[in-house]
C-alpha atoms as a PDB file:
ATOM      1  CA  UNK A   1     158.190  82.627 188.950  1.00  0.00           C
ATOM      2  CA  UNK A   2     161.190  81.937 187.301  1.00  0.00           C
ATOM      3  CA  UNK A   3     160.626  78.630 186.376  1.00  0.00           C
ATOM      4  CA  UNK A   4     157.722  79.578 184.580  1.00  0.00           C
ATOM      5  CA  UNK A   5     159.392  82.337 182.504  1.00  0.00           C
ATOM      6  CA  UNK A   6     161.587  79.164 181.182  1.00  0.00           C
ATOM      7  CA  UNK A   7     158.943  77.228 180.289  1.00  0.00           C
ATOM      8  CA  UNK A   8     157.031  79.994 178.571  1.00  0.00           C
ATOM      9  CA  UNK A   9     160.756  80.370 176.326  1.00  0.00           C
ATOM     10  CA  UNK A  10     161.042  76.900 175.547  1.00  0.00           C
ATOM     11  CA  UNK A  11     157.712  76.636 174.393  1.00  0.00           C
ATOM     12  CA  UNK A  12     157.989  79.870 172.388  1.00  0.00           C
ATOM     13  CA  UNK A  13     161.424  78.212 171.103  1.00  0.00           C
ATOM     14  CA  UNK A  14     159.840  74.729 170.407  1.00  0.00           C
ATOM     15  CA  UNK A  15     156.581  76.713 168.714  1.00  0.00           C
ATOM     16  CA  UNK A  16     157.697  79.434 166.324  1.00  0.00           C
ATOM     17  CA  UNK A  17     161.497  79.357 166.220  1.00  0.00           C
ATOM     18  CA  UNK A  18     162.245  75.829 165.425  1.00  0.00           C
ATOM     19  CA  UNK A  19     159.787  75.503 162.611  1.00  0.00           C
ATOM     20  CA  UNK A  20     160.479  79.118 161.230  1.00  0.00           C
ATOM     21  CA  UNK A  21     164.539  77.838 161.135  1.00  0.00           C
ATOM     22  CA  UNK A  22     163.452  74.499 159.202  1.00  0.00           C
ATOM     23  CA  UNK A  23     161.069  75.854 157.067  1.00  0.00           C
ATOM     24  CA  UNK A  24     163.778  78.994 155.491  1.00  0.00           C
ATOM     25  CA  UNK A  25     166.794  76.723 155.657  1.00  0.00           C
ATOM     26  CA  UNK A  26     164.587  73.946 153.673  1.00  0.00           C
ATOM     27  CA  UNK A  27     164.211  77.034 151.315  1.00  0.00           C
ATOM     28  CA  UNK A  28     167.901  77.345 150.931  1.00  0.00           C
ATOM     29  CA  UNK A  29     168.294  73.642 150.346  1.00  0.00           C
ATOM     30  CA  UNK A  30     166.064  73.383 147.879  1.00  0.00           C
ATOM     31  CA  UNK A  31     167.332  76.538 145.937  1.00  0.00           C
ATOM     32  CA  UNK A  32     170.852  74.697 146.065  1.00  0.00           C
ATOM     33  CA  UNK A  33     170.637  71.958 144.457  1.00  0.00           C
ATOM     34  CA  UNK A  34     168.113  73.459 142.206  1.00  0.00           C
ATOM     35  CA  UNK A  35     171.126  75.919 140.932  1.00  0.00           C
ATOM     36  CA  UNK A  36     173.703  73.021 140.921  1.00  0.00           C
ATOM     37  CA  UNK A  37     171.055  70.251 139.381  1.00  0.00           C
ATOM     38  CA  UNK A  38     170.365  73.174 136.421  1.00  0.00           C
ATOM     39  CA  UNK A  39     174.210  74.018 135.737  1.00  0.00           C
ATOM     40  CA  UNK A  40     174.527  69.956 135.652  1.00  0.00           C
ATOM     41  CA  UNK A  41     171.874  70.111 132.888  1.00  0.00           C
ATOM     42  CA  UNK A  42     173.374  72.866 130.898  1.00  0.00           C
ATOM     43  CA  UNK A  43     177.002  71.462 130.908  1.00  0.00           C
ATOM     44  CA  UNK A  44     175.092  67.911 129.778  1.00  0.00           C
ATOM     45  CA  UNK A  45     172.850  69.048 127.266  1.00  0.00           C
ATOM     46  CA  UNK A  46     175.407  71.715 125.652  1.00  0.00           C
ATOM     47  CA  UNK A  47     175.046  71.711 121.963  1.00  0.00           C
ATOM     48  CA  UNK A  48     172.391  69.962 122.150  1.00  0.00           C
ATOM     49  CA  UNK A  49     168.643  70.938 120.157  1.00  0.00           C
ATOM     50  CA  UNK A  50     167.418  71.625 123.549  1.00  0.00           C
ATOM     51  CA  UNK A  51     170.391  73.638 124.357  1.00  0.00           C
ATOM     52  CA  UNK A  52     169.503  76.056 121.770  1.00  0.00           C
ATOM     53  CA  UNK A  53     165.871  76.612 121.810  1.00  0.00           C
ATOM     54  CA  UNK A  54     166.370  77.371 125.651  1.00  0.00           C
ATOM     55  CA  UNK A  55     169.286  79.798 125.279  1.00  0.00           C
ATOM     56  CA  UNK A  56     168.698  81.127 121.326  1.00  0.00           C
ATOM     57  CA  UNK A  57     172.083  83.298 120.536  1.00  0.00           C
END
């Protein structure tokens, strides 16, 4: 009986941890190097036309 409570974890593990964990820390990938590629942009394009219609003083 105990062997089967193992294999009921592991495939709870394989089924809804696994892709839960990929799926949020894709998430906090993407929101990374969205923050860096956009403060990249804004140092580039500083005093630029561009610059100033997105960020009016």
């Amino acid at each position: 009986m105990l062997a089967m409570a193992g294999t009921i974890v592991i495939i709870v593990l394989l089924v809804i941890v696994i892709p839960v964990v990929v799926l949020i820390s894709g998430g906090v990938g993407a929101a990374l190097l969205g923050g860096v590629i956009n403060s990249d942009n804004d140092h580039n394009s500083e005093g630029s036309e561009l610059y100033a219609l997105e960020y009016p003083d």
